[in-house]
Protein backbone atom coordinates (compact mmCIF):
# COMPACT_ATOMS: atom_id res chain seq x y z
CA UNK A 1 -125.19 -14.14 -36.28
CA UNK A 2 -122.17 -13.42 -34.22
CA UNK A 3 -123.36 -10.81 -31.88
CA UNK A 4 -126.43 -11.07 -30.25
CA UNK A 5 -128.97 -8.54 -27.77
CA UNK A 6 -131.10 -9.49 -25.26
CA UNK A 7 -133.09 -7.64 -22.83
CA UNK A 8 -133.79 -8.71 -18.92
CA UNK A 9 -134.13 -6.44 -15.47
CA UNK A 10 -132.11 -5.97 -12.72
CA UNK A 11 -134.06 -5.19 -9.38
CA UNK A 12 -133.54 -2.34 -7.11
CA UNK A 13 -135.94 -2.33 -4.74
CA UNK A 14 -139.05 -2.06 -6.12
CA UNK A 15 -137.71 -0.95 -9.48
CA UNK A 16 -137.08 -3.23 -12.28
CA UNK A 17 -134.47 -1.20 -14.67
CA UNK A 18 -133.51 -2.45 -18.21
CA UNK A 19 -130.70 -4.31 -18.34
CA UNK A 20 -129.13 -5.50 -22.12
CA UNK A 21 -127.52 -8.59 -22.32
CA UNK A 22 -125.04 -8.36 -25.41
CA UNK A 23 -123.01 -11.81 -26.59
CA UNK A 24 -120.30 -11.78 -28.77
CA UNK A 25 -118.84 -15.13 -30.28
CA UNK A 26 -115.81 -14.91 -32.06
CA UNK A 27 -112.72 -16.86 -33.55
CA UNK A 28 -109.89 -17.12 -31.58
CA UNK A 29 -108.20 -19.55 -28.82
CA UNK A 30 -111.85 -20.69 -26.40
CA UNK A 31 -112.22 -18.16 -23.51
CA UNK A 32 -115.48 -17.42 -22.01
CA UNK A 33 -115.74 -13.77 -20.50
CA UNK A 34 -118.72 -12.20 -18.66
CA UNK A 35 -118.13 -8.47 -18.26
CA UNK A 36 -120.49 -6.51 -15.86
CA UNK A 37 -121.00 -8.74 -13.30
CA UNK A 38 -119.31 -8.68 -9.61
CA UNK A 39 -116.32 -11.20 -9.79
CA UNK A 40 -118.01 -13.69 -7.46
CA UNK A 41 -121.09 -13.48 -9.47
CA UNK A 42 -118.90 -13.84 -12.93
CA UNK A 43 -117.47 -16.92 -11.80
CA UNK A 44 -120.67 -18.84 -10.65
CA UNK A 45 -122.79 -17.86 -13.74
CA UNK A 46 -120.02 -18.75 -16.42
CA UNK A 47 -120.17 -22.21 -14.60
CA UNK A 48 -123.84 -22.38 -14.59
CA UNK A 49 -124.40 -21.55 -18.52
CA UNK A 50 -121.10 -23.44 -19.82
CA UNK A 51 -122.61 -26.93 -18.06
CA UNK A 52 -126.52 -26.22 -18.39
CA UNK A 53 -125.70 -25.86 -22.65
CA UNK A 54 -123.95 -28.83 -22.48
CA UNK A 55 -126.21 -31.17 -20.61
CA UNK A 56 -129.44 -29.38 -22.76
CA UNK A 57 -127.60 -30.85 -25.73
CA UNK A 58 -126.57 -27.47 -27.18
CA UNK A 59 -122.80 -26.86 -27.65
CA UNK A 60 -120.96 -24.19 -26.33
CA UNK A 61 -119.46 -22.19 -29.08
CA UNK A 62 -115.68 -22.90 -29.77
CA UNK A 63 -113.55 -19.71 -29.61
CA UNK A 64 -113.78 -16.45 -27.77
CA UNK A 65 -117.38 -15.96 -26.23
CA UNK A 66 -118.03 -12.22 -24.82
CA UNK A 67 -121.12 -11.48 -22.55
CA UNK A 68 -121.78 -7.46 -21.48
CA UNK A 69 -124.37 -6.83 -19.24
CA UNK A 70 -124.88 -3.29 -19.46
CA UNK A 71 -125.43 -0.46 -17.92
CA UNK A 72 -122.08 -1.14 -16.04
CA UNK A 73 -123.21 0.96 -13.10
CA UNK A 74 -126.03 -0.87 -12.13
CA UNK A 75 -126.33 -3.66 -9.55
CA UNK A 76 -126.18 -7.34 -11.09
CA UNK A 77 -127.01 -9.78 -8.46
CA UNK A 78 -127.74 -13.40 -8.26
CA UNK A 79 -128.66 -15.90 -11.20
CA UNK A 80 -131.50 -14.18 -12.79
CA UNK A 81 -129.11 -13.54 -15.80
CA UNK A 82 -127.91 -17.16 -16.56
CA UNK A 83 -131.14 -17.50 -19.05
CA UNK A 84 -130.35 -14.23 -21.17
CA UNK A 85 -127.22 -14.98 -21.03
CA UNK A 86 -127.70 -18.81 -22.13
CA UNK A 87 -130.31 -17.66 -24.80
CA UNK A 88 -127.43 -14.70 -25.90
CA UNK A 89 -125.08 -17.23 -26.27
CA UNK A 90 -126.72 -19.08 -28.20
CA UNK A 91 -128.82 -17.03 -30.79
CA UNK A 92 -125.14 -15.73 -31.42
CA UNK A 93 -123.69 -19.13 -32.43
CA UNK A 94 -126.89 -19.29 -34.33
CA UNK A 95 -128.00 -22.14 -32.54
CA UNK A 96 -131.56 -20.41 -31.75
CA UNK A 97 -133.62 -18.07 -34.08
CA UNK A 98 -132.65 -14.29 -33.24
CA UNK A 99 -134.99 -12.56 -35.00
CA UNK A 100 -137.92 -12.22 -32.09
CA UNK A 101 -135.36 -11.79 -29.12
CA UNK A 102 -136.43 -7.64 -29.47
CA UNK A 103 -139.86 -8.50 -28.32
CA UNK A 104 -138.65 -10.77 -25.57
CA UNK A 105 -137.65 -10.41 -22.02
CA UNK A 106 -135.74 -13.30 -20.04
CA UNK A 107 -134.42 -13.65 -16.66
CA UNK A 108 -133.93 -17.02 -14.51
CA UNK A 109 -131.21 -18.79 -12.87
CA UNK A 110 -130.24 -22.00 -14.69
CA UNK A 111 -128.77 -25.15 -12.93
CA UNK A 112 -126.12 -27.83 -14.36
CA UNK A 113 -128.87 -29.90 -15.34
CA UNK A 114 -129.94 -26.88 -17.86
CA UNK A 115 -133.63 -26.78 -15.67
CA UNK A 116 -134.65 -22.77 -14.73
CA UNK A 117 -134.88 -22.23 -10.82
CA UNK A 118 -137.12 -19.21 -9.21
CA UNK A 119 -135.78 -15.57 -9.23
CA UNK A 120 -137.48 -13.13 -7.13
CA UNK A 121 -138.40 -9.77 -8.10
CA UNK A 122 -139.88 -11.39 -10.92
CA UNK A 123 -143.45 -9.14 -10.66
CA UNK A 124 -141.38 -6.10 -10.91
CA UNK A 125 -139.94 -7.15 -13.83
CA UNK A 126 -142.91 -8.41 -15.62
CA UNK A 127 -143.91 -4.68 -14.75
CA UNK A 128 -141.21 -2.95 -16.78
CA UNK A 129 -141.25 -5.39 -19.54
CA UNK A 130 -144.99 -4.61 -20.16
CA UNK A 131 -144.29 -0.99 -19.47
CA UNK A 132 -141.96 -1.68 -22.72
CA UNK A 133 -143.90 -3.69 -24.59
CA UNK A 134 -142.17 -6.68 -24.51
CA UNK A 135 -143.37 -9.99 -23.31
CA UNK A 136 -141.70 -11.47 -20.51
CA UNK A 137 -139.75 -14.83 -20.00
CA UNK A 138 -139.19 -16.64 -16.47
CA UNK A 139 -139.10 -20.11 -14.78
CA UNK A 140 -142.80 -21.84 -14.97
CA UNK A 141 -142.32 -22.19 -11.39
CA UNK A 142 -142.44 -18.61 -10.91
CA UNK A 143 -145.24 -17.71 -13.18
């Protein structure tokens, strides 16, 4: 598979709104590109996913490696996108099965060390990902 979808929330407020997490990996020279994402934000979760892969013995794809997070006009913030975007990755590089990703939602913030760290909002999400029908994916710690 060389494009892969999954699904996560943003928060506003006390809304939890879809949010789809498309990767992309592709031939080419390596660049890694998050698109959606503030710049600041961009930066720090490239980082985050690139070393957590590498240290939970998974490889980062060679070549070009695209991540939307879409709708554009919604608010992204903090790391609760470094897991979809992790899991994205690698179900796209077919590292990870892809096929039950559409009845999964993930958000959490990875660190280098590849372990998940608490998000908060994560009740709203679990919310909206029920609302869906999808099961729901966070840190243990959070649970």
């Amino acid at each position: 598979m060389r494009i892969a979808l999954v699904y996560s929330r943003g928060l506003t407020g006390l809304d939890a709104p879809l949010v789809r997490v498309e990767a992309h990996v592709g031939g080419g020279l390596p660049q890694f590109r998050i698109v959606g994402l503030p710049d600041t934000e961009v930066k720090e979760a490239r980082d985050r996913v690139r070393a957590a892969l590498n240290t939970s013995r998974f490889q980062f794809p060679d070549g070009r490696v695209t991540v939307n997070l879409a709708p554009a006009d919604l608010p992204k913030e903090s790391g609760r996108f470094d897991l979809p975007i992790a899991i994205g990755i690698l179900a796209a590089s077919g590292q990870v099965p892809a096929h039950l990703l559409p009845q999964l939602e993930f958000a959490g913030e990875l660190a280098l060390s590849g372990e998940l760290r608490p998000i908060h909002g994560a009740l709203a999400m679990a919310f909206g990902a029920h609302r869906d029908g999808r099961a729901f994916v966070i840190p243990e710690s959070v649970a």
